[in-house]
Protein backbone atom coordinates (compact mmCIF):
# COMPACT_ATOMS: atom_id res chain seq x y z
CA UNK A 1 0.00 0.00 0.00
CA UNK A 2 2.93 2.57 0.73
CA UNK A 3 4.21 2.09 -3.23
CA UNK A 4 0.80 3.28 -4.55
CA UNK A 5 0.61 6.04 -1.80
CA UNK A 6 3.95 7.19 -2.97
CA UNK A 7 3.11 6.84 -6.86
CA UNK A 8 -0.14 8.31 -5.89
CA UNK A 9 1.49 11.63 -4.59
CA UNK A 10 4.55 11.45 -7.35
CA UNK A 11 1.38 11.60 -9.72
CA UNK A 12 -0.01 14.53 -8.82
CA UNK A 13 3.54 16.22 -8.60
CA UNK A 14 3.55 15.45 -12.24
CA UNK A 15 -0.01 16.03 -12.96
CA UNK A 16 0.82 19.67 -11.26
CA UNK A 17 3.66 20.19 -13.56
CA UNK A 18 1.80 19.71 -16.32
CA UNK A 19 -0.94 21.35 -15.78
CA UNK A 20 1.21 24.78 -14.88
CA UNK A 21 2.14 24.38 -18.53
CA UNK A 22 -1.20 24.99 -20.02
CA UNK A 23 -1.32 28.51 -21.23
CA UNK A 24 -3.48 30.23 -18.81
CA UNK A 25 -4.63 27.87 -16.55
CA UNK A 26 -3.92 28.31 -12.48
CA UNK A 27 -4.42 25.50 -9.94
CA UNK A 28 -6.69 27.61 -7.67
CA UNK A 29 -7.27 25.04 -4.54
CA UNK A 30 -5.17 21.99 -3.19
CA UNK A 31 -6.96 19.09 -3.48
CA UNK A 32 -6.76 16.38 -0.65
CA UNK A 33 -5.19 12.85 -1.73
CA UNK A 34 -7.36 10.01 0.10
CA UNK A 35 -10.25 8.07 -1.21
CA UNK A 36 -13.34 8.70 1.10
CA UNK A 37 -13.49 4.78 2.74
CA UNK A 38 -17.40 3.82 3.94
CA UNK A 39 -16.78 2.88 7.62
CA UNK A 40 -16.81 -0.62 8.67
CA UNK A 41 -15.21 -2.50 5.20
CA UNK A 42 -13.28 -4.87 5.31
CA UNK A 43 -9.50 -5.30 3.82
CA UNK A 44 -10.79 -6.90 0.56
CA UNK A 45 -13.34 -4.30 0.16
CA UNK A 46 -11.30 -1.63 0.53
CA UNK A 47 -8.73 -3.30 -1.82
CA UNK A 48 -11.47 -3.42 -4.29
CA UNK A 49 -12.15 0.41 -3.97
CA UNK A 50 -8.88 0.89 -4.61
CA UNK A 51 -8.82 -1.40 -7.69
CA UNK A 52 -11.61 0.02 -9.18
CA UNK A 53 -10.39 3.64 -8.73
CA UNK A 54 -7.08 2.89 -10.36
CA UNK A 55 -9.05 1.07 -13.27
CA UNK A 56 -10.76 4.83 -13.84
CA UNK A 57 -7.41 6.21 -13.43
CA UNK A 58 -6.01 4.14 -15.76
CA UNK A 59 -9.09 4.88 -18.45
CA UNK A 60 -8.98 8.49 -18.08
CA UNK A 61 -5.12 8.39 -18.87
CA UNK A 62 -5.55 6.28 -21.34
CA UNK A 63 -8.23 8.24 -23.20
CA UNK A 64 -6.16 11.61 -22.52
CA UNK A 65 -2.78 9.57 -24.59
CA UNK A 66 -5.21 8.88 -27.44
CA UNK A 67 -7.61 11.58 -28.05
CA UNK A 68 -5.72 14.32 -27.33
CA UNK A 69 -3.21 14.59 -30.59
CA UNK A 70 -0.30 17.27 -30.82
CA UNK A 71 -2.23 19.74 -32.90
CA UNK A 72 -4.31 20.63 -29.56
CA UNK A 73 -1.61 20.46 -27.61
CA UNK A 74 0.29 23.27 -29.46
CA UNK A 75 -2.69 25.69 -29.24
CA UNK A 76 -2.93 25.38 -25.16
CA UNK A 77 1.26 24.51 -24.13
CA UNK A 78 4.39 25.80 -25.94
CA UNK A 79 5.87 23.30 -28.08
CA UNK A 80 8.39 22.33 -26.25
CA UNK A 81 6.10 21.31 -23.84
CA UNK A 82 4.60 18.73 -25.72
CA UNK A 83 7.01 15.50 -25.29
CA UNK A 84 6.30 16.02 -21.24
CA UNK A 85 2.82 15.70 -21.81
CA UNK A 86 3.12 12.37 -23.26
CA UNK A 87 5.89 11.24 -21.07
CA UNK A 88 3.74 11.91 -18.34
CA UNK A 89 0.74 10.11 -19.37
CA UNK A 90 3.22 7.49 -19.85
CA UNK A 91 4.53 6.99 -16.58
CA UNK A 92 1.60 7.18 -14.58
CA UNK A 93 -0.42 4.77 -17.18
CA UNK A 94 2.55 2.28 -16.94
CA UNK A 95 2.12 2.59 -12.39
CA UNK A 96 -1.51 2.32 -12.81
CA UNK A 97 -1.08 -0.63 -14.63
CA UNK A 98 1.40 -1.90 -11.71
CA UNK A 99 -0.88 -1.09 -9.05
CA UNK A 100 -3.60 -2.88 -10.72
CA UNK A 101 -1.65 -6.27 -11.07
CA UNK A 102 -0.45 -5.70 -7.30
CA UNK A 103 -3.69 -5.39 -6.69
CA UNK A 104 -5.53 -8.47 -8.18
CA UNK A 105 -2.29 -10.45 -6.57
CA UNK A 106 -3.27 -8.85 -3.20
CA UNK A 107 -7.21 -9.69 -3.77
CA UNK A 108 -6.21 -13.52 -5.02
């Protein structure tokens, strides 16, 4: 659990970054990290949570790779911007993709 709290927070350094590169757009509040747990689950249950929030996770980075092409890109970050974009989508689709095998093994 302490690797995806660690990736977790590494993601949003990144997710930061990249988002202070888009022309004209301020992060305004600080969000909180922590999925709101129900009281009284259990380990698997919460393990499930967690699995299905990184399978979002993983869809919505997945769907920002694909969709959004370099022409788009260009008109909202300066060029040389671009390659980070990708690279960053990259790296956090490749640790979602970790946390969801660690967590299937953990839920076997």
């Amino acid at each position: 659990m302490t690797i995806l709290a660690d990736d977790s927070n590494e993601h949003r350094k990144r997710l930061d970054t990249l988002i202070s590169k888009i022309d004209g757009f301020e992060l305004k509040e600080k969000r909180e990290n922590k999925l709101d747990f129900k009281e009284d689950l259990d380990d698997k249950a919460i393990l499930n949570l967690i699995l299905e929030n990184d399978h979002s996770a993983l869809y919505n980075y997945s769907i920002l790779k694909i969709k959004v092409d370099k022409e788009f890109l260009s008109k909202i970050m300066d060029e040389e911007d671009i390659p980070d974009y990708y690279e960053t989508l990259d790296i956090i689709i490749e640790d979602e993709l970790k946390h969801i095998k660690m967590l299937r093994t953990a839920l076997e």
